[in-house]
PDB file of N, CA and C in Angstrom:
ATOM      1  N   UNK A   1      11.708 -19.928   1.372  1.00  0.00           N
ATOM      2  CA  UNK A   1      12.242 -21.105   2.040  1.00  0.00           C
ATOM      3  C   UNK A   1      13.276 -21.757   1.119  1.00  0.00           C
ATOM      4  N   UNK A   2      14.449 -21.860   1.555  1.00  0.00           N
ATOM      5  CA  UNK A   2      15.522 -22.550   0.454  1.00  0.00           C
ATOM      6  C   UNK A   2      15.222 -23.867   0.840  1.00  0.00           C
ATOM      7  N   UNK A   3      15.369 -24.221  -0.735  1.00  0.00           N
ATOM      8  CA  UNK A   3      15.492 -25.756  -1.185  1.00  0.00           C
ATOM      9  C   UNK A   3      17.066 -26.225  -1.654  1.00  0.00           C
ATOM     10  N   UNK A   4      16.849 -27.593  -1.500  1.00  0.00           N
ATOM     11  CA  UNK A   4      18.256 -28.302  -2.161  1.00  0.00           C
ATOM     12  C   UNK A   4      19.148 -27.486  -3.273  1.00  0.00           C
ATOM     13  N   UNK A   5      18.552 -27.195  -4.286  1.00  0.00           N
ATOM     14  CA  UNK A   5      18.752 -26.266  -5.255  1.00  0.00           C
ATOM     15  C   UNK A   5      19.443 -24.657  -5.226  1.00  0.00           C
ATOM     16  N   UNK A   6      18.908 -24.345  -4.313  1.00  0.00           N
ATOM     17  CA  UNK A   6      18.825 -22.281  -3.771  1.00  0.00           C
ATOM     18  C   UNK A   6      19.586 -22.455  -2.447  1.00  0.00           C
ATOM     19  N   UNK A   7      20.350 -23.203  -1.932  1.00  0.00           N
ATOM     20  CA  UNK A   7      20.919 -23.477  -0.500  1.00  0.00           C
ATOM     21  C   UNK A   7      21.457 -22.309  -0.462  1.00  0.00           C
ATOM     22  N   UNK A   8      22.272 -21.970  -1.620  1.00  0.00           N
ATOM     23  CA  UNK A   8      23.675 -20.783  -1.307  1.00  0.00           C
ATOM     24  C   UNK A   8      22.917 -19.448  -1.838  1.00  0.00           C
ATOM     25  N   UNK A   9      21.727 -19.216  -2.438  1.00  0.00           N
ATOM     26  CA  UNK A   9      21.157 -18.121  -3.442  1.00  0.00           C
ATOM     27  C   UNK A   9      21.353 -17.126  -2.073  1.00  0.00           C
ATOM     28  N   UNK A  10      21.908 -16.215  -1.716  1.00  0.00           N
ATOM     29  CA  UNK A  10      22.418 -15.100  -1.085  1.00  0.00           C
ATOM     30  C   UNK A  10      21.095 -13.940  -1.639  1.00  0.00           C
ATOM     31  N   UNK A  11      21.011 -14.159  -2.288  1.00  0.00           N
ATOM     32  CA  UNK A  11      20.105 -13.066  -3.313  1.00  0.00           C
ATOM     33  C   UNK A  11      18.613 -13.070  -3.055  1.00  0.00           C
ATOM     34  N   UNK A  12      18.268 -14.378  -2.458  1.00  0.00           N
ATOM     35  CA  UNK A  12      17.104 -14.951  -1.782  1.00  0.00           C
ATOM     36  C   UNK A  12      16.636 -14.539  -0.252  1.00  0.00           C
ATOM     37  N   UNK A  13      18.087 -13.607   0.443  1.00  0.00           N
ATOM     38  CA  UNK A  13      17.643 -13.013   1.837  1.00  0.00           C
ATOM     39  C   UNK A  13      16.855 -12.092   1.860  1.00  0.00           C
ATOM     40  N   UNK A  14      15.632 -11.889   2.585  1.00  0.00           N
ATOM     41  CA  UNK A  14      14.763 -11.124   2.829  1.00  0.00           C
ATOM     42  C   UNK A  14      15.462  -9.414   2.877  1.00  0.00           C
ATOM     43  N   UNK A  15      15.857  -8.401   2.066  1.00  0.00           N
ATOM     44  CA  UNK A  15      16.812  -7.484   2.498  1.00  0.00           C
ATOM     45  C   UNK A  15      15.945  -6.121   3.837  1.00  0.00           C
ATOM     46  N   UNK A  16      14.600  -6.407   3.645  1.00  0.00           N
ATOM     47  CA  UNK A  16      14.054  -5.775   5.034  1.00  0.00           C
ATOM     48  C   UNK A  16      14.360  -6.218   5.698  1.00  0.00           C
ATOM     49  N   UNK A  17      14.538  -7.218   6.010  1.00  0.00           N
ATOM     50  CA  UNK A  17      15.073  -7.924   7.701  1.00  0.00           C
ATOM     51  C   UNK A  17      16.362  -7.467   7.949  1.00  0.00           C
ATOM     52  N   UNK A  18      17.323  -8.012   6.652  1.00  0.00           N
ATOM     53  CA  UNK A  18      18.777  -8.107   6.591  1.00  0.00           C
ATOM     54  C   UNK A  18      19.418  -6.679   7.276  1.00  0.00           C
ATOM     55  N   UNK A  19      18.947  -5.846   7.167  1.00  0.00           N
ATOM     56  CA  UNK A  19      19.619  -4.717   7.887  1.00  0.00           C
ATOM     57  C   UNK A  19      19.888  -4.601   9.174  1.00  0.00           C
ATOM     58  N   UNK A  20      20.979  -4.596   9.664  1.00  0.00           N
ATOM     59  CA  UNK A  20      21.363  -4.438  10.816  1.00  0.00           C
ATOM     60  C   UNK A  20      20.348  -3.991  11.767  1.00  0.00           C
ATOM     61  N   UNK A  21      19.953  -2.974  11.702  1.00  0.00           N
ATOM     62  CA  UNK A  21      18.553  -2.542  12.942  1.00  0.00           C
ATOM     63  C   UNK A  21      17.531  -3.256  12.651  1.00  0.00           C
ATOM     64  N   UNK A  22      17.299  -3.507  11.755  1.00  0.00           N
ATOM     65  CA  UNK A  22      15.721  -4.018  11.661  1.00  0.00           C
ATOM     66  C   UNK A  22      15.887  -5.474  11.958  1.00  0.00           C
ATOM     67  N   UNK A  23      17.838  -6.111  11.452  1.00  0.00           N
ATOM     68  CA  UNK A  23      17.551  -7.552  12.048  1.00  0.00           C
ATOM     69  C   UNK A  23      17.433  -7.539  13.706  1.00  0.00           C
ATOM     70  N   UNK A  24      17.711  -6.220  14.233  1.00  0.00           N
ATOM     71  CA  UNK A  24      18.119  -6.194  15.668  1.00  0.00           C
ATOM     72  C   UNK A  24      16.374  -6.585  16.342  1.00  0.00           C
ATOM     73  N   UNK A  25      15.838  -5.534  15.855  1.00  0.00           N
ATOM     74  CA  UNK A  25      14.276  -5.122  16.246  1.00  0.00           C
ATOM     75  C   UNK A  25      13.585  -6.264  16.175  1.00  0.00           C
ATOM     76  N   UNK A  26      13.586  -6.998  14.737  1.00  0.00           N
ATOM     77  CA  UNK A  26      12.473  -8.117  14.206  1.00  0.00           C
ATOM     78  C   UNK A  26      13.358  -9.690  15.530  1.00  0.00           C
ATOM     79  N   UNK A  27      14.612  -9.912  15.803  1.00  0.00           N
ATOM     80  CA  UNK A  27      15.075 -10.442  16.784  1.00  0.00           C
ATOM     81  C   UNK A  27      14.526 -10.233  18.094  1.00  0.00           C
ATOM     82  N   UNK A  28      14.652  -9.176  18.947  1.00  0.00           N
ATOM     83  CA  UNK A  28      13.637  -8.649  19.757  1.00  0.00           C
ATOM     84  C   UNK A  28      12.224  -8.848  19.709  1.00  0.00           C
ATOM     85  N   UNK A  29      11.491  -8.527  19.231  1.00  0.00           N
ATOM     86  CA  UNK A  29      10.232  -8.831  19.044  1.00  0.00           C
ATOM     87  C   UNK A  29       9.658 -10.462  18.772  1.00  0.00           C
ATOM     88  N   UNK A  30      10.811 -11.157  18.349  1.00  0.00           N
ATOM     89  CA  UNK A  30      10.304 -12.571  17.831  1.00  0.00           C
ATOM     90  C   UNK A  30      10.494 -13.105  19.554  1.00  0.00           C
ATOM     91  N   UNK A  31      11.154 -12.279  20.545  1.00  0.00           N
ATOM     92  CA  UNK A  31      11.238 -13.116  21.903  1.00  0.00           C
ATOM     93  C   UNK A  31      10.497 -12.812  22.942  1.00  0.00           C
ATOM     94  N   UNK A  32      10.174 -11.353  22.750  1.00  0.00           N
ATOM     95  CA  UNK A  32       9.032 -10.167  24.034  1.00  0.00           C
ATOM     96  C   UNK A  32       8.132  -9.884  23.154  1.00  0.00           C
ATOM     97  N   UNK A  33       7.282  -9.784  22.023  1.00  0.00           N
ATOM     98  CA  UNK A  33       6.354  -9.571  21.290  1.00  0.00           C
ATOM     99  C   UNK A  33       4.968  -9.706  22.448  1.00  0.00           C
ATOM    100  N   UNK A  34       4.410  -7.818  22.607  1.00  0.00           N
ATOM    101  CA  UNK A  34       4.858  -6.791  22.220  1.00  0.00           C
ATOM    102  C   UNK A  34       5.923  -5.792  22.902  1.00  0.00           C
ATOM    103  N   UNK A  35       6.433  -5.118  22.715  1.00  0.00           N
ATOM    104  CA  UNK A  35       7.681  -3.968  23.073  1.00  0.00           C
ATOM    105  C   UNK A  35       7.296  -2.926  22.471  1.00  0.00           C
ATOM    106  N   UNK A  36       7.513  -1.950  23.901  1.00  0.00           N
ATOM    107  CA  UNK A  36       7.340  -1.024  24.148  1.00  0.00           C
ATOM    108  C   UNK A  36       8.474   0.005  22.999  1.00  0.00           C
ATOM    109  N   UNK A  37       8.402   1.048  22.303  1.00  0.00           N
ATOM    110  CA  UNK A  37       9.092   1.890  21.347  1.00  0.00           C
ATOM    111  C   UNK A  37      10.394   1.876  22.282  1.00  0.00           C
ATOM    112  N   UNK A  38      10.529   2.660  23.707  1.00  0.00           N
ATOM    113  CA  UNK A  38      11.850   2.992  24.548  1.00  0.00           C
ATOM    114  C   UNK A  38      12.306   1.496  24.753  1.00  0.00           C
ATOM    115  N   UNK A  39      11.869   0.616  25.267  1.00  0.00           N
ATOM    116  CA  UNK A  39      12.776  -0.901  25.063  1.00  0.00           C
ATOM    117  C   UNK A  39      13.024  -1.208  24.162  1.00  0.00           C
ATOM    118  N   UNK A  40      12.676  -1.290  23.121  1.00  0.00           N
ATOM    119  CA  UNK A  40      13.137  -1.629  21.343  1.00  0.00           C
ATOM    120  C   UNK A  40      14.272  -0.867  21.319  1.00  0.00           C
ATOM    121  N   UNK A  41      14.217   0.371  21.717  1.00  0.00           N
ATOM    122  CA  UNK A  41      15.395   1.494  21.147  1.00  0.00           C
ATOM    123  C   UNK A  41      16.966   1.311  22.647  1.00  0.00           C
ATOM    124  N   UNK A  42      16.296   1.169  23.436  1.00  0.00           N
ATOM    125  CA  UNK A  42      17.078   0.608  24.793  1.00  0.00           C
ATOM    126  C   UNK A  42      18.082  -0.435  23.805  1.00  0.00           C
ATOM    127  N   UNK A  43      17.161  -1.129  23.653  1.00  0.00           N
ATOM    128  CA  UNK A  43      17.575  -2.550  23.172  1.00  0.00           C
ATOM    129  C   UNK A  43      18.523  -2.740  22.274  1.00  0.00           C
ATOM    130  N   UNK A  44      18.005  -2.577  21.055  1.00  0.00           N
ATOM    131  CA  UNK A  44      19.299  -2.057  20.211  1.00  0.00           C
ATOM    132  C   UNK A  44      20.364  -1.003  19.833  1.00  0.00           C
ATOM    133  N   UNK A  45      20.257  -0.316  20.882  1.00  0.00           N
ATOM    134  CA  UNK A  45      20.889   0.711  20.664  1.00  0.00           C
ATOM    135  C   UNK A  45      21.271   1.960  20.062  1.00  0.00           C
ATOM    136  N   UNK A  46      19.678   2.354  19.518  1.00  0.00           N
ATOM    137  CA  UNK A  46      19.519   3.389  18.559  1.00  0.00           C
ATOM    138  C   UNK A  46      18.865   4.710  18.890  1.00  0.00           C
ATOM    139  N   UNK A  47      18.971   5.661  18.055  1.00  0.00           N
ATOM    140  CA  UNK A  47      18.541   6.966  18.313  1.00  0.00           C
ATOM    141  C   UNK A  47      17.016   6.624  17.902  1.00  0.00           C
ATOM    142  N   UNK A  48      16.007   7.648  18.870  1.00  0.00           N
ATOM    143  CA  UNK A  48      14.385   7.953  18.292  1.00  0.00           C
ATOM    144  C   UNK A  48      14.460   7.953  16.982  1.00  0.00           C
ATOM    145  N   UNK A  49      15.038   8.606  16.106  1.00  0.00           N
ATOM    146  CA  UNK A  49      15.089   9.102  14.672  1.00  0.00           C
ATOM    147  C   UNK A  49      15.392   8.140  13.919  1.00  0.00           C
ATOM    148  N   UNK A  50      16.177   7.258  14.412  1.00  0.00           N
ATOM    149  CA  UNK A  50      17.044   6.105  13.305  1.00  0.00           C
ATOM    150  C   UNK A  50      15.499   5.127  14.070  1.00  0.00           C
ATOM    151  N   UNK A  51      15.682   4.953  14.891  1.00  0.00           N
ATOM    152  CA  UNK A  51      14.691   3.925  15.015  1.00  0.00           C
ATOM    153  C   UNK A  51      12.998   3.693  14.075  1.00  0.00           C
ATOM    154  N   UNK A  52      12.627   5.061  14.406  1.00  0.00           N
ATOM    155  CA  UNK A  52      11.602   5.119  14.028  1.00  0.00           C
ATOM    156  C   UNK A  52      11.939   5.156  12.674  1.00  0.00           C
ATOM    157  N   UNK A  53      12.908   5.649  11.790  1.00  0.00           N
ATOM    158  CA  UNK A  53      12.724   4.881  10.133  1.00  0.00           C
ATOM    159  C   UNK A  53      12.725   3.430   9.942  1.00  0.00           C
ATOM    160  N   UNK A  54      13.269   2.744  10.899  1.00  0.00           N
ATOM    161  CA  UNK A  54      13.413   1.426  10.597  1.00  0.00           C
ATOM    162  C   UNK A  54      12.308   1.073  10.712  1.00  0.00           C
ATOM    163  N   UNK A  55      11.407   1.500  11.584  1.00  0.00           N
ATOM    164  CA  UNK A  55      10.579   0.748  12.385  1.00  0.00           C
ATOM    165  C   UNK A  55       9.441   1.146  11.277  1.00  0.00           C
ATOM    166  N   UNK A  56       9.454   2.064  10.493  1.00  0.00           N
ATOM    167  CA  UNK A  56       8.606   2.273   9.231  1.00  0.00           C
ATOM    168  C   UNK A  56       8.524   1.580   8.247  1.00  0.00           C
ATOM    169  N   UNK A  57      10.145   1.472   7.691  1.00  0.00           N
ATOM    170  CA  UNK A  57      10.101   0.416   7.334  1.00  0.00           C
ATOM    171  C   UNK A  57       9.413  -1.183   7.179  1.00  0.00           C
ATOM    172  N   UNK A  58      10.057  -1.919   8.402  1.00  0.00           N
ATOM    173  CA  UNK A  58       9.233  -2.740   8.980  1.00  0.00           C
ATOM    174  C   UNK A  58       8.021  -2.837   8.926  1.00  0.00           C
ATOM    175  N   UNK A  59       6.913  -1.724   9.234  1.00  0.00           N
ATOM    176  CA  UNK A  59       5.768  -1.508   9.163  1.00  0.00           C
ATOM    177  C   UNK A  59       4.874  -1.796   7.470  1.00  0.00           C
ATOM    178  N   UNK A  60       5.573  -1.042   6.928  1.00  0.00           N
ATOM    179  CA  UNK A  60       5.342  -0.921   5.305  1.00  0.00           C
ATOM    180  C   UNK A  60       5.320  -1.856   4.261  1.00  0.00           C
ATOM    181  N   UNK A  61       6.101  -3.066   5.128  1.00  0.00           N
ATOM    182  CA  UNK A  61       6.231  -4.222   4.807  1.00  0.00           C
ATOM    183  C   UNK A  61       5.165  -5.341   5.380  1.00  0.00           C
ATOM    184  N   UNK A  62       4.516  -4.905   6.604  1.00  0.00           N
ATOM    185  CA  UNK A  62       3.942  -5.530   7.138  1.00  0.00           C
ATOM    186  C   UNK A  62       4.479  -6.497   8.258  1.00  0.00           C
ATOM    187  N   UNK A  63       5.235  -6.357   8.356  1.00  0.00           N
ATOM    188  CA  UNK A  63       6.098  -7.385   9.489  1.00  0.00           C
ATOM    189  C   UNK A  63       5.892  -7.075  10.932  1.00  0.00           C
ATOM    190  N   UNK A  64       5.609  -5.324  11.072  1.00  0.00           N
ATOM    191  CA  UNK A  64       5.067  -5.293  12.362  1.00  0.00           C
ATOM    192  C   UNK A  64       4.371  -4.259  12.516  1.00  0.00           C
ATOM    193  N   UNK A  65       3.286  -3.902  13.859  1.00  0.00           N
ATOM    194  CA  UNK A  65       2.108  -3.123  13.710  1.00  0.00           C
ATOM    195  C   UNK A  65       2.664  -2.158  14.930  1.00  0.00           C
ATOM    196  N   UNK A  66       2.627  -0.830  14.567  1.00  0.00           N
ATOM    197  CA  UNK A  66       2.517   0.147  15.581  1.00  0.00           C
ATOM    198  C   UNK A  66       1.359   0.293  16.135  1.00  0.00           C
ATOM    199  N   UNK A  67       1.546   0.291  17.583  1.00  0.00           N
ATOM    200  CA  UNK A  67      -0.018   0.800  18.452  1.00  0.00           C
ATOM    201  C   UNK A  67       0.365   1.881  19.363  1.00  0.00           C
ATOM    202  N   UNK A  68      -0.427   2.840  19.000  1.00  0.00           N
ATOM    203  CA  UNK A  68      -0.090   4.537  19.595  1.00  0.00           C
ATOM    204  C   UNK A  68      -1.453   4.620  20.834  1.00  0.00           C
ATOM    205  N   UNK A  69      -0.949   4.726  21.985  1.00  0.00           N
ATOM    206  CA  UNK A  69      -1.937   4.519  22.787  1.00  0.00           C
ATOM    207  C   UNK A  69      -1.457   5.643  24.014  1.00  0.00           C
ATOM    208  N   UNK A  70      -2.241   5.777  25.109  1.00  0.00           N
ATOM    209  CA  UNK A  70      -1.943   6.773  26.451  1.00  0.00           C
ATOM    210  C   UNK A  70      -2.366   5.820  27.091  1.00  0.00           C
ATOM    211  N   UNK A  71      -1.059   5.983  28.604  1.00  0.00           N
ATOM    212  CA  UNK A  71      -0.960   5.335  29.703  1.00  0.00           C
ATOM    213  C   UNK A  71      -1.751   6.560  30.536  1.00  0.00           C
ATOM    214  N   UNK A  72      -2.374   6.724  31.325  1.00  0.00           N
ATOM    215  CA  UNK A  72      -2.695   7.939  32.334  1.00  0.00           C
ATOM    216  C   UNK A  72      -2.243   9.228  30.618  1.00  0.00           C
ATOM    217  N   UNK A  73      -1.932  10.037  31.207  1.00  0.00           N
ATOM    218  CA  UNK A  73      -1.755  11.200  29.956  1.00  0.00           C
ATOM    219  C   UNK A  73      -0.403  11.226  29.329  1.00  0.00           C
ATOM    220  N   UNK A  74       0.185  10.158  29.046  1.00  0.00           N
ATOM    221  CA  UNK A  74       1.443   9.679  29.059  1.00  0.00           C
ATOM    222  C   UNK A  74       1.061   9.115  27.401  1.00  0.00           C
ATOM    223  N   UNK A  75       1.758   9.817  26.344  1.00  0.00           N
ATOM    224  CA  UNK A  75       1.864   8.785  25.049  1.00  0.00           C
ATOM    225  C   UNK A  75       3.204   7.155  25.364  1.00  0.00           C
ATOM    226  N   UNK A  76       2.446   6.125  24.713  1.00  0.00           N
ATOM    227  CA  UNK A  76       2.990   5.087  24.526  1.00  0.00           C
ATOM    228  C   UNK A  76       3.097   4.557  23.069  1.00  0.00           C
ATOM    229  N   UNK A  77       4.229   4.077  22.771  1.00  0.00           N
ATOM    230  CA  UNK A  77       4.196   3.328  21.353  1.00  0.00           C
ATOM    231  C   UNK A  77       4.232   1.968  21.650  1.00  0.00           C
ATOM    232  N   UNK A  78       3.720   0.740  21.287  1.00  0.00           N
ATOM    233  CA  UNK A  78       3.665  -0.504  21.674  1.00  0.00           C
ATOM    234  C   UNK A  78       4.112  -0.737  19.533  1.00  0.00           C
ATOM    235  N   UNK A  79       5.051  -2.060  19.861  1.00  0.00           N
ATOM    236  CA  UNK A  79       5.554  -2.649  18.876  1.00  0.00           C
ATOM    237  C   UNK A  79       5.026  -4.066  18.728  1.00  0.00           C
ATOM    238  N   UNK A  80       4.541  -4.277  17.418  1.00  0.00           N
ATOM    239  CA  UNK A  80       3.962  -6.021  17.616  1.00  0.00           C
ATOM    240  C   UNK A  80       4.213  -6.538  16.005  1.00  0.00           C
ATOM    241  N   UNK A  81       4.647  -7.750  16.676  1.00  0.00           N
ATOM    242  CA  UNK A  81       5.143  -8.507  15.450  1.00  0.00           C
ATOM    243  C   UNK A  81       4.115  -9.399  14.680  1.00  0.00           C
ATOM    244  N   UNK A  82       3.909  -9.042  13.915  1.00  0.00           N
ATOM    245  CA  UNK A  82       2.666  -9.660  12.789  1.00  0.00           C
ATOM    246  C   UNK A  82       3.066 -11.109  12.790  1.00  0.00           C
ATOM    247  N   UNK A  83       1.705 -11.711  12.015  1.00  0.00           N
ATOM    248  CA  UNK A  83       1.715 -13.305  11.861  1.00  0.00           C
ATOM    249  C   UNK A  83       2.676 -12.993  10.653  1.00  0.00           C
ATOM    250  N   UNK A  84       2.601 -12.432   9.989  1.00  0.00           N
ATOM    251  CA  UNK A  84       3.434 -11.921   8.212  1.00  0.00           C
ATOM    252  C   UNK A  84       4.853 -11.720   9.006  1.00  0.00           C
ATOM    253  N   UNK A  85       5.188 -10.985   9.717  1.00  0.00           N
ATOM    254  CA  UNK A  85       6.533 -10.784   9.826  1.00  0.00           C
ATOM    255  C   UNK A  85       7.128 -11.993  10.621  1.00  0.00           C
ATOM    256  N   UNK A  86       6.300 -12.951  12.027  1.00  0.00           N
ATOM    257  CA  UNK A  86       6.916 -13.819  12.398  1.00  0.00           C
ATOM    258  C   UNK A  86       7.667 -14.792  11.211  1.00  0.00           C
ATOM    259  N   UNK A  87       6.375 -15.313  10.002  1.00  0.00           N
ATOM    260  CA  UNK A  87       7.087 -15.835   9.064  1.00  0.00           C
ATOM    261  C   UNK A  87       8.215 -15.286   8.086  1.00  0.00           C
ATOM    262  N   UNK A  88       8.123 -14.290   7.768  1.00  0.00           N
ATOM    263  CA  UNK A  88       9.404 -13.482   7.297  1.00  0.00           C
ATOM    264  C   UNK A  88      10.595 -13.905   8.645  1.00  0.00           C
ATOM    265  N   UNK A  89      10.131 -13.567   9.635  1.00  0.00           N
ATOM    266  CA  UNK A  89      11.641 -14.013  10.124  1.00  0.00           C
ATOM    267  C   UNK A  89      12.220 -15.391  10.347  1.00  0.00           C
ATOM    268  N   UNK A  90      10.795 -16.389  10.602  1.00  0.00           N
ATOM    269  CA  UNK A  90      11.678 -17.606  10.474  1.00  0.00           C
ATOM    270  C   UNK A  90      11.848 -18.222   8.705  1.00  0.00           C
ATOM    271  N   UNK A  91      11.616 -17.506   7.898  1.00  0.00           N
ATOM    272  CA  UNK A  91      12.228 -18.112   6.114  1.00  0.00           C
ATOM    273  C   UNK A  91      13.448 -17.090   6.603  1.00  0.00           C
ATOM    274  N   UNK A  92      13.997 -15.892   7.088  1.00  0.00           N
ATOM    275  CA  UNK A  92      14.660 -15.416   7.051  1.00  0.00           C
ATOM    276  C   UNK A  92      15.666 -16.700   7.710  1.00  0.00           C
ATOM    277  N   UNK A  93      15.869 -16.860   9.294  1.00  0.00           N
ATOM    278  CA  UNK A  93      16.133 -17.760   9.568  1.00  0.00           C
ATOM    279  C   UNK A  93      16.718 -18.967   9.487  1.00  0.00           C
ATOM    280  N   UNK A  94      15.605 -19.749   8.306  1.00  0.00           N
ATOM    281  CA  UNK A  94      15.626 -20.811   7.420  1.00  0.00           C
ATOM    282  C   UNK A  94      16.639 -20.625   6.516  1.00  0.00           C
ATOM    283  N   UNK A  95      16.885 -19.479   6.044  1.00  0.00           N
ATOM    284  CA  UNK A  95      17.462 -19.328   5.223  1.00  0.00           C
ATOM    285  C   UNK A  95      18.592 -19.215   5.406  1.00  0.00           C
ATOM    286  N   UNK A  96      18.870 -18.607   6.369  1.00  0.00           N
ATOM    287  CA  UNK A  96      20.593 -18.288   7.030  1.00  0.00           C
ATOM    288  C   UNK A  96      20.847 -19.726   7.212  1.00  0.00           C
ATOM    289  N   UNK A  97      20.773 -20.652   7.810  1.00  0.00           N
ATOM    290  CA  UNK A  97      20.750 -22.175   8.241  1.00  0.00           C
ATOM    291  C   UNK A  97      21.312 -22.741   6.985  1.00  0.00           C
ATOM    292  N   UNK A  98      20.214 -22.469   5.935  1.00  0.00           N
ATOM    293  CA  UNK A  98      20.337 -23.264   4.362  1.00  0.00           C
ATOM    294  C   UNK A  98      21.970 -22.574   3.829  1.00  0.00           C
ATOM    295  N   UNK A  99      22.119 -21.658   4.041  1.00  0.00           N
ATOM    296  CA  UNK A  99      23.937 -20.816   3.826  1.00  0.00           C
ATOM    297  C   UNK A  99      24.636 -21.483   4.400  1.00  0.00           C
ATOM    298  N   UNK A 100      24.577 -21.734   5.636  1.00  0.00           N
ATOM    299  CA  UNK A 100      25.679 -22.454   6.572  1.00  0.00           C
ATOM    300  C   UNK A 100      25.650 -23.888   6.077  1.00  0.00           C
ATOM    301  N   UNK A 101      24.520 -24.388   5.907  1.00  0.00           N
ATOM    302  CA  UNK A 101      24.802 -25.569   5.375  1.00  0.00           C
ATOM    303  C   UNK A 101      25.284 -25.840   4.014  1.00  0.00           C
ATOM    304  N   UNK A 102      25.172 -24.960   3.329  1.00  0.00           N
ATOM    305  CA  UNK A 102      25.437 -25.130   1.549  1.00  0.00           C
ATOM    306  C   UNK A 102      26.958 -25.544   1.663  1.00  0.00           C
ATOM    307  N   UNK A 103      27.380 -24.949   2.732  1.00  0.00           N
ATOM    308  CA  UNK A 103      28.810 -24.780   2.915  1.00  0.00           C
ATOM    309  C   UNK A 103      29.708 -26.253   3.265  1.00  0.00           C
ATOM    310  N   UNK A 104      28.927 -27.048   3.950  1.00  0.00           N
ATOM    311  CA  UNK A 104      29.385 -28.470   4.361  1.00  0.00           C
ATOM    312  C   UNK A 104      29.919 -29.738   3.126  1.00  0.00           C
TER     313      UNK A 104
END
């Protein structure tokens, strides 16, 4: 969480989030939490392959939980955003805010 002090610390951004896909995914999920693997990837616009590293990522960190489940005989991946990662994304958040403002 930036303070008065760390407003501009750039160095202080969460860099799991910061990546382009994963800010895409952890965005997504902070609004439909849970999402389905094919809407996540719908969503942002990524290949199975690229996705699913990110989404390991993410995982490894704890920010969000894969659930591997069958619909009828149908595999499903369900995506869910942890209490750990909601807060990672709003200090992430917080933090972007505290940049824009350092700037005033």
């Amino acid at each position: 969480m930036p303070t008065e002090n760390n407003l501009f610390d750039h160095t202080a951004i969460d860099d799991v989030i910061h990546g382009r896909l994963r800010l895409g995914i952890m965005a997504y999920l902070s609004t439909v939490n849970p999402a389905s693997f094919g809407e996540v990837r719908d969503r942002v616009k990524a290949s199975d392959g690229n996705l699913s590293a990110h989404i390991s990522k993410l995982e490894k960190a704890g920010y969000i939980e894969v659930e591997k489940r069958f619909i009828g005989k149908r595999p499903q991946t369900r995506l869910h955003l942890t209490q750990i990662g909601r807060k990672a994304w709003i200090n992430w958040l917080t933090h972007k805010q505290g940049l824009i403002k350092a700037g005033d």
